[in-house]
C-alpha atoms as a PDB file:
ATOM      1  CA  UNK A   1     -58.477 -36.537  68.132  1.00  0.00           C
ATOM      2  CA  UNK A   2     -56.074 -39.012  70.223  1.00  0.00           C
ATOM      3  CA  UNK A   3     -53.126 -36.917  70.204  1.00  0.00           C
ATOM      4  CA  UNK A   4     -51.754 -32.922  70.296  1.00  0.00           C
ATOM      5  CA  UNK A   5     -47.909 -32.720  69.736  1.00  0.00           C
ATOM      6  CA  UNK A   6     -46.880 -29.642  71.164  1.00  0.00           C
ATOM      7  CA  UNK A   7     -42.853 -28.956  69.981  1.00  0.00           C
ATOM      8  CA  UNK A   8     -41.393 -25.563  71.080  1.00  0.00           C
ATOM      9  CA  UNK A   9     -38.573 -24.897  68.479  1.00  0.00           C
ATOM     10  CA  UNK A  10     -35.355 -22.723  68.025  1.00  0.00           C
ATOM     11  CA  UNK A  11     -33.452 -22.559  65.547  1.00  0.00           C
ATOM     12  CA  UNK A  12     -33.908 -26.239  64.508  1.00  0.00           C
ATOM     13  CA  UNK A  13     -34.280 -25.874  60.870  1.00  0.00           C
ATOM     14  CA  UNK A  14     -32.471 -28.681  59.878  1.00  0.00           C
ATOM     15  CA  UNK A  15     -34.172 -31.147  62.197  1.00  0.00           C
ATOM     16  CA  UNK A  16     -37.889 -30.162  61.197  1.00  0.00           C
ATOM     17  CA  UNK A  17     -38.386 -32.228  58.523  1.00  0.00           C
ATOM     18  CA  UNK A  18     -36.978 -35.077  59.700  1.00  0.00           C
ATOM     19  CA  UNK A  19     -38.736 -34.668  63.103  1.00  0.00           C
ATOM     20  CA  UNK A  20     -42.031 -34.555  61.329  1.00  0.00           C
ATOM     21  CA  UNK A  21     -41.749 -37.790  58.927  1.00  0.00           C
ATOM     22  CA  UNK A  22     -40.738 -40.052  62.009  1.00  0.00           C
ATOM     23  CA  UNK A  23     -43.798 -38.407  64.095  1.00  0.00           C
ATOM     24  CA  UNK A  24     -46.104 -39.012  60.971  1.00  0.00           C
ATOM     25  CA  UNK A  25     -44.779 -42.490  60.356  1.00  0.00           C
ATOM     26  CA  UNK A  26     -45.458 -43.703  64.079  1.00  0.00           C
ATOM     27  CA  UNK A  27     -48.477 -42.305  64.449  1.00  0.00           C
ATOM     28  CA  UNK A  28     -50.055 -43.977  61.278  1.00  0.00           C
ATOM     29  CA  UNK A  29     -48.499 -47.274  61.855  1.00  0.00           C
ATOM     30  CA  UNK A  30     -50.351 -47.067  65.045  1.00  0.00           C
ATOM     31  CA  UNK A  31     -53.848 -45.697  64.055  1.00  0.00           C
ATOM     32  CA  UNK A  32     -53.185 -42.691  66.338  1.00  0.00           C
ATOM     33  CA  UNK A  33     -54.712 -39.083  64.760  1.00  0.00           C
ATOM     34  CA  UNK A  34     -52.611 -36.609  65.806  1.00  0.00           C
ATOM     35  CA  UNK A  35     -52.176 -32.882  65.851  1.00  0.00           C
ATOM     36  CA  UNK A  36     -48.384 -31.468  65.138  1.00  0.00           C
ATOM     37  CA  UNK A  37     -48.446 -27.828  66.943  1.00  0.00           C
ATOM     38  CA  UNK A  38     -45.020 -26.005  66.374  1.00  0.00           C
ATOM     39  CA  UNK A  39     -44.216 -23.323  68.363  1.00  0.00           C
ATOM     40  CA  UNK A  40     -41.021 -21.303  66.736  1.00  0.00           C
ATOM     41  CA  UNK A  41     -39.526 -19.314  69.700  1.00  0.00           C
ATOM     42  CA  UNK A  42     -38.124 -16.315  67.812  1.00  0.00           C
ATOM     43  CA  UNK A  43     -35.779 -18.192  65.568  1.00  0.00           C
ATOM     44  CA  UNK A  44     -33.110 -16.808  63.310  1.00  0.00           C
ATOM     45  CA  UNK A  45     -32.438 -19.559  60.848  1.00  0.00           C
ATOM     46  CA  UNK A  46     -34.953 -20.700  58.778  1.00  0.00           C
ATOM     47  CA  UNK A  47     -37.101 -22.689  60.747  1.00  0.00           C
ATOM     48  CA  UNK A  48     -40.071 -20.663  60.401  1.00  0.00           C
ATOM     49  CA  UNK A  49     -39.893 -21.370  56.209  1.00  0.00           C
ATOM     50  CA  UNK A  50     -39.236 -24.575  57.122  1.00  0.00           C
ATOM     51  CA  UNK A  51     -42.110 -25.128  58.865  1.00  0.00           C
ATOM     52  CA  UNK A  52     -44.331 -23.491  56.552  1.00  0.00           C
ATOM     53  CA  UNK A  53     -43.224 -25.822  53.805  1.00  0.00           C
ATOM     54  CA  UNK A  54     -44.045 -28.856  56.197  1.00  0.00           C
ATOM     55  CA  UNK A  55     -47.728 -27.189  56.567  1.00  0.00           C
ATOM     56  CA  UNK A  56     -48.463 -27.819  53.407  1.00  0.00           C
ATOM     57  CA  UNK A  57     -47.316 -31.264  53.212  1.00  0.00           C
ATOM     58  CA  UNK A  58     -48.871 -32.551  56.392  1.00  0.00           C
ATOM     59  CA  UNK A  59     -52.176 -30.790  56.924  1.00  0.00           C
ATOM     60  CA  UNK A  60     -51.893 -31.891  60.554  1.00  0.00           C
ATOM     61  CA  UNK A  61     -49.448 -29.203  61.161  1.00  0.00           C
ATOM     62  CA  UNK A  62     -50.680 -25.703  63.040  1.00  0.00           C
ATOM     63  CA  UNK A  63     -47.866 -23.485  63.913  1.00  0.00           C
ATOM     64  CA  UNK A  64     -46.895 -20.231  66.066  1.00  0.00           C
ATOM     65  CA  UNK A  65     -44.605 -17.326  65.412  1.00  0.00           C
ATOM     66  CA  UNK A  66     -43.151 -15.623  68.061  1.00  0.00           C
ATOM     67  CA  UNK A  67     -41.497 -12.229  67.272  1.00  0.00           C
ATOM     68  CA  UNK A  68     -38.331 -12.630  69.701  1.00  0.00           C
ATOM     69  CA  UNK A  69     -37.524 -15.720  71.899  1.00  0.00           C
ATOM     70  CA  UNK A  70     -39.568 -15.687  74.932  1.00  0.00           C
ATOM     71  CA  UNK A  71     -38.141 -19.147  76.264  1.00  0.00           C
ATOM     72  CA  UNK A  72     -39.070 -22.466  76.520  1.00  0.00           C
ATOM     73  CA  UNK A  73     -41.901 -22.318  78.927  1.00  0.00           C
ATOM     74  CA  UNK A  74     -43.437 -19.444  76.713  1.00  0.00           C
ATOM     75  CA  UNK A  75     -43.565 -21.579  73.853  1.00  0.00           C
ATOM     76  CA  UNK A  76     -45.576 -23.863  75.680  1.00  0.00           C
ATOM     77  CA  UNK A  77     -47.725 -22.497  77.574  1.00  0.00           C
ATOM     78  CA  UNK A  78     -49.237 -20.935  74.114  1.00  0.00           C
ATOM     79  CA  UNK A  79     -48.848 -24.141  72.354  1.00  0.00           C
ATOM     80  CA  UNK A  80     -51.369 -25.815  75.011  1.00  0.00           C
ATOM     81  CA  UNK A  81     -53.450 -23.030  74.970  1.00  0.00           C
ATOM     82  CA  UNK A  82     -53.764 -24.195  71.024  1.00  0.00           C
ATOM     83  CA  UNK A  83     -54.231 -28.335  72.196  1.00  0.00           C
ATOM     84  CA  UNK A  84     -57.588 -30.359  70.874  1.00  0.00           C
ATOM     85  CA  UNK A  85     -56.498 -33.901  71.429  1.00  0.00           C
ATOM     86  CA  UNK A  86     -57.664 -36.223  74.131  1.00  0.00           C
ATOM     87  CA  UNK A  87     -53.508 -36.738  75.421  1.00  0.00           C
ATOM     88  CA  UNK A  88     -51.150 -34.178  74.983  1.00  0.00           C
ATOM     89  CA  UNK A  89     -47.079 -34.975  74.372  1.00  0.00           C
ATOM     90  CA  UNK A  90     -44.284 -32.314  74.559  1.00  0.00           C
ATOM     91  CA  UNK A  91     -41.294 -33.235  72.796  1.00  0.00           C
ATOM     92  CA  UNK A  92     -37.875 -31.529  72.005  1.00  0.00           C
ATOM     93  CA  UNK A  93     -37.319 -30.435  68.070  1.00  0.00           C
ATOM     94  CA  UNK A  94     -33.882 -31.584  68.094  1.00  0.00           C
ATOM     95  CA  UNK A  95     -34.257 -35.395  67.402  1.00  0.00           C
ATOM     96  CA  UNK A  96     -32.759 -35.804  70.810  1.00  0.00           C
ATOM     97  CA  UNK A  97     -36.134 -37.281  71.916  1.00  0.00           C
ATOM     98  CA  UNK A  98     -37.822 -40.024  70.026  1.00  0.00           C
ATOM     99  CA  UNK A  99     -41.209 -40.305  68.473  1.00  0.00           C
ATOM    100  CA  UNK A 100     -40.981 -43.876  68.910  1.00  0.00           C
ATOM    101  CA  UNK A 101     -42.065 -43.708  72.873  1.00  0.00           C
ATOM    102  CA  UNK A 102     -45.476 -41.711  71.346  1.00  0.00           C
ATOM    103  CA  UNK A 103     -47.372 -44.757  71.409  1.00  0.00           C
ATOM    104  CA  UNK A 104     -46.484 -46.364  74.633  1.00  0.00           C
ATOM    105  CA  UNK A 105     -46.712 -42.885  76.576  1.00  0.00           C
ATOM    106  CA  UNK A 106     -50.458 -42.606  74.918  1.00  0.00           C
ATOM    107  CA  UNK A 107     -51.892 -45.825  76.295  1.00  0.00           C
ATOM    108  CA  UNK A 108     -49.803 -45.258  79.557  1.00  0.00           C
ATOM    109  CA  UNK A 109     -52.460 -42.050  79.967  1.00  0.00           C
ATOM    110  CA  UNK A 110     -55.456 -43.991  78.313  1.00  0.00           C
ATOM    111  CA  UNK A 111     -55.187 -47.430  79.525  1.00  0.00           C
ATOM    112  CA  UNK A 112     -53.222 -47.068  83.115  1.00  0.00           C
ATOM    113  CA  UNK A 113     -54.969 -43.654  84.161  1.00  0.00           C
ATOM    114  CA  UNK A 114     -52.118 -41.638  84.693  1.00  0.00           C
ATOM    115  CA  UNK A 115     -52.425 -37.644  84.848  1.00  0.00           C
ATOM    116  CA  UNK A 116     -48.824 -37.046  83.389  1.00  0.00           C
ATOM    117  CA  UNK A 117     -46.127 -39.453  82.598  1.00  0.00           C
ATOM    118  CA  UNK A 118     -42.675 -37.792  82.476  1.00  0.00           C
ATOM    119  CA  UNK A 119     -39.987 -38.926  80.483  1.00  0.00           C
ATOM    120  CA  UNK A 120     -36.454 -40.668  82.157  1.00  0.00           C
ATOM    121  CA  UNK A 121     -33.496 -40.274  79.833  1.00  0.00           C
ATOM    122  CA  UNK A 122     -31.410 -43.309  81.487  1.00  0.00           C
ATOM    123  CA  UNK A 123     -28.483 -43.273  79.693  1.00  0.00           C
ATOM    124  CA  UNK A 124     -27.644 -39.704  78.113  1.00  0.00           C
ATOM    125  CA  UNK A 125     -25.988 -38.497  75.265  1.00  0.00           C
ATOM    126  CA  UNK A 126     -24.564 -35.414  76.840  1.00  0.00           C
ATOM    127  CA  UNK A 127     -21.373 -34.517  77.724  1.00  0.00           C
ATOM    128  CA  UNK A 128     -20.671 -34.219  81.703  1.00  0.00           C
ATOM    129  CA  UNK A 129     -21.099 -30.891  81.417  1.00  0.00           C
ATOM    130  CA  UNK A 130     -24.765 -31.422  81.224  1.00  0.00           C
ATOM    131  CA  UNK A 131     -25.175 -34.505  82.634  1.00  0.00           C
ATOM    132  CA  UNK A 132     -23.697 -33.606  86.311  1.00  0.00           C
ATOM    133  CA  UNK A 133     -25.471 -30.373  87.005  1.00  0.00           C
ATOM    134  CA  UNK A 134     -28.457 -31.925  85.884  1.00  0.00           C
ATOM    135  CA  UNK A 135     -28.331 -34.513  88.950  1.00  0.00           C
ATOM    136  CA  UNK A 136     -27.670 -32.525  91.558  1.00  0.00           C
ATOM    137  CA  UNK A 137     -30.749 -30.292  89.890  1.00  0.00           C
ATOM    138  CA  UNK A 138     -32.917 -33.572  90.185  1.00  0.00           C
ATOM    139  CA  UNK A 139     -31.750 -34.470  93.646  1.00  0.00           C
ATOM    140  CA  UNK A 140     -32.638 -30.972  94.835  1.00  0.00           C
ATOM    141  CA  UNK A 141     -36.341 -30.799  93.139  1.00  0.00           C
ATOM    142  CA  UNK A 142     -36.888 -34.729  94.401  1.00  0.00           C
ATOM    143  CA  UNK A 143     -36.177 -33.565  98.481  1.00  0.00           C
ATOM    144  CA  UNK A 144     -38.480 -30.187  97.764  1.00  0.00           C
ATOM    145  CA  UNK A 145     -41.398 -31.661  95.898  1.00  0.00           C
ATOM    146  CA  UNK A 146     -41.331 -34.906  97.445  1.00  0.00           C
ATOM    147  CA  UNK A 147     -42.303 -36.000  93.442  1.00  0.00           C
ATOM    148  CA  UNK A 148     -40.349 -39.110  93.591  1.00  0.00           C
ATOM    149  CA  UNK A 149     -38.838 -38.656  89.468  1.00  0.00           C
ATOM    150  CA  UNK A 150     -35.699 -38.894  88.061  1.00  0.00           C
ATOM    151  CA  UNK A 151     -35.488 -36.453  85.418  1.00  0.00           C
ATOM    152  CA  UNK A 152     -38.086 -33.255  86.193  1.00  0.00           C
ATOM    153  CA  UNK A 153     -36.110 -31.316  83.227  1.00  0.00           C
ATOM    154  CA  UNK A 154     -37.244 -34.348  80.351  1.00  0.00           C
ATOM    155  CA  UNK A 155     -38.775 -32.829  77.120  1.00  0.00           C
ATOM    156  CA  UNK A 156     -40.927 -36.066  76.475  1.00  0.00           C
ATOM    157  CA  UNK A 157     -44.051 -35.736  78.379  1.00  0.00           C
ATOM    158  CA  UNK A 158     -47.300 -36.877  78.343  1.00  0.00           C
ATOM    159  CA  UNK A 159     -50.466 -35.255  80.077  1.00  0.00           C
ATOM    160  CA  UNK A 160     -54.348 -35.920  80.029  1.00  0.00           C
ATOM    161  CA  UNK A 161     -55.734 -32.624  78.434  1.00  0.00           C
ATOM    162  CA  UNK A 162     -57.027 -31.385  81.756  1.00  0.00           C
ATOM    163  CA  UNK A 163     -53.690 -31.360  82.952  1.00  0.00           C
ATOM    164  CA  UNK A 164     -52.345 -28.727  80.564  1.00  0.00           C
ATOM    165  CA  UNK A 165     -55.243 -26.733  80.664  1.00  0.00           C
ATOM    166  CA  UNK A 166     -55.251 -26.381  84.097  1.00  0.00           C
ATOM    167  CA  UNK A 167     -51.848 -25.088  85.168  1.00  0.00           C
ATOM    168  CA  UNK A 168     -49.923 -21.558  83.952  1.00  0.00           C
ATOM    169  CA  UNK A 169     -46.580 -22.143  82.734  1.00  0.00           C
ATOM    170  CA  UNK A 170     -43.747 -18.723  82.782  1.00  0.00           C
ATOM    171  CA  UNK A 171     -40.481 -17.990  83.666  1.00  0.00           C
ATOM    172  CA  UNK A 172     -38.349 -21.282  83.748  1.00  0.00           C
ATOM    173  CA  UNK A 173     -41.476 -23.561  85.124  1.00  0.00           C
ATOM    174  CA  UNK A 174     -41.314 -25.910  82.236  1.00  0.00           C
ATOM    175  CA  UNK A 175     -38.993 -27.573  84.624  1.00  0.00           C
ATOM    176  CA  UNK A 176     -41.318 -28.108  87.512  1.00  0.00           C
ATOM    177  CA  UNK A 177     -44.633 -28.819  85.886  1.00  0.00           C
ATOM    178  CA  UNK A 178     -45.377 -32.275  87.226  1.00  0.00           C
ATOM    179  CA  UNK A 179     -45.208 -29.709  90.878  1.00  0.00           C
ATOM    180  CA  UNK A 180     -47.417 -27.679  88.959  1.00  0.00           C
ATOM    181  CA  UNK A 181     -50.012 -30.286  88.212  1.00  0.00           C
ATOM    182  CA  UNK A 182     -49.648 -32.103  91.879  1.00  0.00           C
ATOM    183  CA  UNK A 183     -50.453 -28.698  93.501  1.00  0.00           C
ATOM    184  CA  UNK A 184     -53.513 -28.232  90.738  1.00  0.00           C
ATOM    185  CA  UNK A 185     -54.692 -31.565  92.065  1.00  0.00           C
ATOM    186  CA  UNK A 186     -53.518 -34.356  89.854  1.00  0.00           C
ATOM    187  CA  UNK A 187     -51.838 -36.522  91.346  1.00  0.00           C
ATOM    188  CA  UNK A 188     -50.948 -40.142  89.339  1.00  0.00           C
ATOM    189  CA  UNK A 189     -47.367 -39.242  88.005  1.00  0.00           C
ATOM    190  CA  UNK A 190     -45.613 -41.838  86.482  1.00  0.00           C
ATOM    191  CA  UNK A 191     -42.419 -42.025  84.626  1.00  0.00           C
ATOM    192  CA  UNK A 192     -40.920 -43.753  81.601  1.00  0.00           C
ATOM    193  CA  UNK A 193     -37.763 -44.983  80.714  1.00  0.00           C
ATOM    194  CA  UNK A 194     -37.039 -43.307  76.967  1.00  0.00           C
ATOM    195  CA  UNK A 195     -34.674 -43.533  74.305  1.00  0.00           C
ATOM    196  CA  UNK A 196     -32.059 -40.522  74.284  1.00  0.00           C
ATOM    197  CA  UNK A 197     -30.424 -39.562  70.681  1.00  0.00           C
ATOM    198  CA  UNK A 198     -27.366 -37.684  70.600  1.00  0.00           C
ATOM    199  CA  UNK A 199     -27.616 -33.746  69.118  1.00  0.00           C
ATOM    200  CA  UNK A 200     -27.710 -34.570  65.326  1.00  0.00           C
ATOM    201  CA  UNK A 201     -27.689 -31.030  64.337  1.00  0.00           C
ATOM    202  CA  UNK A 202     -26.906 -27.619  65.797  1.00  0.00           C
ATOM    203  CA  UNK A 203     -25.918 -26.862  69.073  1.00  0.00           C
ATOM    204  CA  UNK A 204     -27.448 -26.783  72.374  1.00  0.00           C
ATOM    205  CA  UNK A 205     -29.228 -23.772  72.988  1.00  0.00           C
ATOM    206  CA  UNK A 206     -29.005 -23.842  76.777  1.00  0.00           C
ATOM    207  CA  UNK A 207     -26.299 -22.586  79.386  1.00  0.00           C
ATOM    208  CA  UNK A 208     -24.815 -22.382  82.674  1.00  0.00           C
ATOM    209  CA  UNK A 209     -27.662 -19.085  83.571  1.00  0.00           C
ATOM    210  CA  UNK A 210     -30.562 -21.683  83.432  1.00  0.00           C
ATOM    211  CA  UNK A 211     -29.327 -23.997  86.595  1.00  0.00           C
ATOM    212  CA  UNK A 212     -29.250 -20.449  88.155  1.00  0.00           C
ATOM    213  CA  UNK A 213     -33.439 -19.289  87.055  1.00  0.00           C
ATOM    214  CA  UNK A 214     -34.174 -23.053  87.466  1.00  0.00           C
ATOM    215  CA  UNK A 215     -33.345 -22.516  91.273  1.00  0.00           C
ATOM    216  CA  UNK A 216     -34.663 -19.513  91.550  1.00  0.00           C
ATOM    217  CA  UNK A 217     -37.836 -21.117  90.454  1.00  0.00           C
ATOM    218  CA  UNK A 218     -37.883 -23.745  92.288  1.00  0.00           C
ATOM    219  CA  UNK A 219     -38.047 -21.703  95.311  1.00  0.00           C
ATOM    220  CA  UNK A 220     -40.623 -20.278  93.693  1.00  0.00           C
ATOM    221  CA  UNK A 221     -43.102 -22.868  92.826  1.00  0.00           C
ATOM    222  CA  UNK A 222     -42.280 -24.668  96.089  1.00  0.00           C
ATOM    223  CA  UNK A 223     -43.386 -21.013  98.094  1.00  0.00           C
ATOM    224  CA  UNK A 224     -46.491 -21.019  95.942  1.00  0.00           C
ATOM    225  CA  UNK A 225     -47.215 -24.856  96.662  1.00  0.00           C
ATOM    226  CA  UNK A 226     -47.152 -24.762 100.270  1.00  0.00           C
ATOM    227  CA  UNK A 227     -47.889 -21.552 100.673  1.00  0.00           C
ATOM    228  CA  UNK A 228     -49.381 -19.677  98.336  1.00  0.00           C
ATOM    229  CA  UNK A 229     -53.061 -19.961  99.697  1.00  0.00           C
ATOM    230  CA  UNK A 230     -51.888 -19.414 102.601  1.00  0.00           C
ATOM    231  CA  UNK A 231     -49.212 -16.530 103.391  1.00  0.00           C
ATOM    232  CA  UNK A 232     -49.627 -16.275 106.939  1.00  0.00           C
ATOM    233  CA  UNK A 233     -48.569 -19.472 107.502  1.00  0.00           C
ATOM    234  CA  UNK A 234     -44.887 -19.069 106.648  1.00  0.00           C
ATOM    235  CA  UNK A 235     -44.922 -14.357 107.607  1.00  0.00           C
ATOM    236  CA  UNK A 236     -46.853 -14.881 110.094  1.00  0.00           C
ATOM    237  CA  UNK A 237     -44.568 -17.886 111.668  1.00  0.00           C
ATOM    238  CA  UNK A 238     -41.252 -16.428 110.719  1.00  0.00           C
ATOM    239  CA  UNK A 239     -42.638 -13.274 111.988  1.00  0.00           C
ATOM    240  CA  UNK A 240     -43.820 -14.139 115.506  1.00  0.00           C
ATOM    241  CA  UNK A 241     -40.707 -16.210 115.858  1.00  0.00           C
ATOM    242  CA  UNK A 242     -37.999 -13.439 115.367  1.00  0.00           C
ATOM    243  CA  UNK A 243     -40.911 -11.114 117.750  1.00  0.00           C
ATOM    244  CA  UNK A 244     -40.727 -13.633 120.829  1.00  0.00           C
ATOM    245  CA  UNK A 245     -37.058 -14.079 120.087  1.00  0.00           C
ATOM    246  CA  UNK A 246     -36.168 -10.755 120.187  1.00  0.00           C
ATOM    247  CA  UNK A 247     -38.565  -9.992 123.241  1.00  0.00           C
ATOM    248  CA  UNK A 248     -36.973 -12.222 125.142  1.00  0.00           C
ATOM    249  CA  UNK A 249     -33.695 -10.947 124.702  1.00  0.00           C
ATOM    250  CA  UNK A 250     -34.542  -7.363 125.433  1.00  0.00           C
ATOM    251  CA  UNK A 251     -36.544  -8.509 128.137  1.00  0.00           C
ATOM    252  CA  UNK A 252     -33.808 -10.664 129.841  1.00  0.00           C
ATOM    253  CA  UNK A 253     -31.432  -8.025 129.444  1.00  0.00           C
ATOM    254  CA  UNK A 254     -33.308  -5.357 131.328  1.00  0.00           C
ATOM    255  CA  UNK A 255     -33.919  -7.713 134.200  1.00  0.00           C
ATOM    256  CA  UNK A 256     -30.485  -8.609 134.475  1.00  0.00           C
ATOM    257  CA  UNK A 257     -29.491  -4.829 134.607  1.00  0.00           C
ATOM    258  CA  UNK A 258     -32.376  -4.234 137.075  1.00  0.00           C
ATOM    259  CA  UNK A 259     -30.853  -7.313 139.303  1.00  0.00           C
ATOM    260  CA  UNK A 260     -27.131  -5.902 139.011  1.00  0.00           C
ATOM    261  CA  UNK A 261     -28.622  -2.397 140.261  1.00  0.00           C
ATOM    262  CA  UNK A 262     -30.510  -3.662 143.067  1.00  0.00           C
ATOM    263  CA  UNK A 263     -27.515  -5.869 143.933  1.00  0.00           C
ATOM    264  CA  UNK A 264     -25.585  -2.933 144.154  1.00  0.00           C
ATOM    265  CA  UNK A 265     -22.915  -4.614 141.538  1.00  0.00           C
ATOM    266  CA  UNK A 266     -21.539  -2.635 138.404  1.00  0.00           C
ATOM    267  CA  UNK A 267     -24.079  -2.741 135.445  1.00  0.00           C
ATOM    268  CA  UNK A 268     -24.422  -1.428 131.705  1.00  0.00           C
ATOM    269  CA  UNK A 269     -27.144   0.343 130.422  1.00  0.00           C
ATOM    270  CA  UNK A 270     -29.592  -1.656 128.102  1.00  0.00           C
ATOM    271  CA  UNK A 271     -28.893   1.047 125.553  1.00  0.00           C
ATOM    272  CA  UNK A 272     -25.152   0.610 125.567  1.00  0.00           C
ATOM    273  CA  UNK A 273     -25.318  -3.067 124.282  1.00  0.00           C
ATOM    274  CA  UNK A 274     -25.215  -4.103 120.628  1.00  0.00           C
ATOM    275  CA  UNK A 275     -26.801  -7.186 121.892  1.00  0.00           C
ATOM    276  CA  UNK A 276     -30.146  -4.915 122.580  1.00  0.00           C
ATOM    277  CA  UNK A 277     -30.285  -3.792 119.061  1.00  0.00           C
ATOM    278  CA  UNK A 278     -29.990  -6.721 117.575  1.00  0.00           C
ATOM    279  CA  UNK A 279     -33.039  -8.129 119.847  1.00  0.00           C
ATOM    280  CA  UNK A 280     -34.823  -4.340 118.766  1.00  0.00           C
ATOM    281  CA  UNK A 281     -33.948  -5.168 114.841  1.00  0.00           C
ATOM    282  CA  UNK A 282     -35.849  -8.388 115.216  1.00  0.00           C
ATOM    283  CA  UNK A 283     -38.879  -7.212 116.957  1.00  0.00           C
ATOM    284  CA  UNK A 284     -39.793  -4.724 113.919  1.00  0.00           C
ATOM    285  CA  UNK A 285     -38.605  -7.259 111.653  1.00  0.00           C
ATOM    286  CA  UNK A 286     -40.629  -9.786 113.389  1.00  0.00           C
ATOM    287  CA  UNK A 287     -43.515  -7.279 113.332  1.00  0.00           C
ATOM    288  CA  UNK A 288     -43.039  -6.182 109.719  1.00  0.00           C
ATOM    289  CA  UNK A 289     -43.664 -10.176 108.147  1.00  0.00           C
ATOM    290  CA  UNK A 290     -46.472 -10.281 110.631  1.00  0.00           C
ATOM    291  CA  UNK A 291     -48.255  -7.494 108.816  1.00  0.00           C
ATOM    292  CA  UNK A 292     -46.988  -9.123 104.979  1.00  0.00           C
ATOM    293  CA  UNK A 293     -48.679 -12.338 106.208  1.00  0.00           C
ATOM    294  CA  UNK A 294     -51.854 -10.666 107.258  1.00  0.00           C
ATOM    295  CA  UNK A 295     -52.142  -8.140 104.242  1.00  0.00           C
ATOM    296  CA  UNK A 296     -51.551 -11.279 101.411  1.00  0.00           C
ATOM    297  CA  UNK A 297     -54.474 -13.290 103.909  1.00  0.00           C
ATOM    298  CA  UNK A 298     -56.576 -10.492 102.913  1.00  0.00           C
ATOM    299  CA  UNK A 299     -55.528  -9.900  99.691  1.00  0.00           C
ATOM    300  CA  UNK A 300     -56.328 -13.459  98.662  1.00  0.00           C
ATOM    301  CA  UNK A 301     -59.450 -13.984 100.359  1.00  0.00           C
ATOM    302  CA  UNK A 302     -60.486 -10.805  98.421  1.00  0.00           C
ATOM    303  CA  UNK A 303     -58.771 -12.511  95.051  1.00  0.00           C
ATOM    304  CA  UNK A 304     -61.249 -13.262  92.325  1.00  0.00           C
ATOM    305  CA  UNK A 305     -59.824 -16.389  91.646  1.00  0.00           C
ATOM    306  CA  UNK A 306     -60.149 -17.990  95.090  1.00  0.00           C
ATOM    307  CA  UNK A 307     -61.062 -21.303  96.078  1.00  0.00           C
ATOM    308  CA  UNK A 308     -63.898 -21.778  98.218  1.00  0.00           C
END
């Protein structure tokens, strides 16, 4: 099979059908088999009937249920779990992203060897309120990741199989999975300028609180990039740092009131300055991230799932 479509959904029942005939028209006019895997996140319309009516008219259709809405990055994880084509696409269910670029992103994996080939909406339909935020998200995931794309938050993507099957997708990652897929090794990531439709139907389904997780991710992912096999590396040096600093302070302020004594001049006792403290507070912080470092070394050199 050349292609798995993997579309998380909710509450897109009016777009389904529509969605389905353009996929199913572009992939026959281009002698592409394809896979259609729907995953409805816990809708509340009727997207789930709608989908089962679409089953039986295009027997390329499998499709998930889920219960409640679990989120975006949910719905895919499971719906590459369910993947059996050679290239695997993500796409949006709102007719905002368009089945027309299917072709062009397949041979882009095929013929040119990429590992994953994100999506660039140049010119979006969104209002401002979208639009702006979204930069300064993209700015801020370029300078971390050092993944040199335009638009990380793109629903149009395109992976080799191994690419999907190799990462874990939760929370609000859907975002950062080309930093998901550098850190599980693959490394060709291109991008592609696509076509960007105005919402046809509905409403967005997406507000202010998901700049806030995406951030809160990002920290995430980028701690578990850099550092994740390795945990001393950023305890440990934080730790020793804020030890020697606040050594050094303690230390130069009991010589200074051992030189003021001996000097016969008026002095203060360590004890009676804040500044000691503070330089006391550090040392058992200092020592405390030492000990966090060490005890995730050991815990992941003991991990069942660790890379010799």
């Amino acid at each position: 099979m050349n292609i798995s479509l993997v579309i998380p959904s909710y509450n897109e029942a009016e777009s389904l059908p529509e969605l389905t005939s353009w996929i199913d028209r572009v992939c026959n006019a281009n002698k592409l088999t394809y896979e259609l895997i729907f995953v409805d996140d816990g809708s509340t319309d009727e997207s789930w009937e709608v989908i089962e009516k679409l089953k039986k008219q295009y027997p390329t259709i499998r499709a998930v249920q889920f219960r409640r809405n679990y989120g975006k990055s949910a719905a895919l994880y499971v719906g590459f779990e369910l993947t059996r084509g050679n290239v695997v696409i993500t796409m949006d269910a709102d007719l905002q992203d368009s089945p027309d670029e299917i072709p062009e992103l397949y041979r882009m994996i095929t013929e040119d060897k990429y590992d994953l080939v994100s999506g660039w909406k140049g010119k979006r339909k969104d209002p401002l309120g979208k639009t702006l935020p979204s930069k300064f998200f993209n700015f801020t995931a370029r300078v971390v990741s050092g993944i040199k794309l335009h638009d990380f938050n793109c629903g149009l993507k395109a992976y080799r199989s191994k690419v999907v099957k190799s990462i874990e997708v939760y929370g609000e990652m859907h975002r950062y999975i080309p930093i998901l897929a550098k850190r599980a090794g693959f490394k060709r990531i291109a991008e592609k300028v696509v076509e960007h439709y105005p919402r046809k139907y509905g409403v967005s389904k997406f507000g202010w609180e998901r700049m806030i997780k995406g951030y809160i991710d990002l920290i995430t992912v980028t701690f578990m990039t850099k550092f994740g096999r390795r945990p001393m590396y950023i305890f440990g040096g934080i730790g020793s740092l804020m030890f020697l600093t606040g050594g050094i302070i303690a230390l130069y302020l009991i010589i200074d009131k051992l030189l003021l004594q001996g000097a016969g001049e008026v002095y203060r006792a360590v004890t009676d300055q804040p500044l000691f403290y503070l330089a006391l507070t550090a040392i058992i912080i200092g020592v405390q991230l030492f000990i966090a470092g060490f005890l995730g070394e050991m815990i992941n050199r003991t991990g069942p799932d660790r890379t010799k």
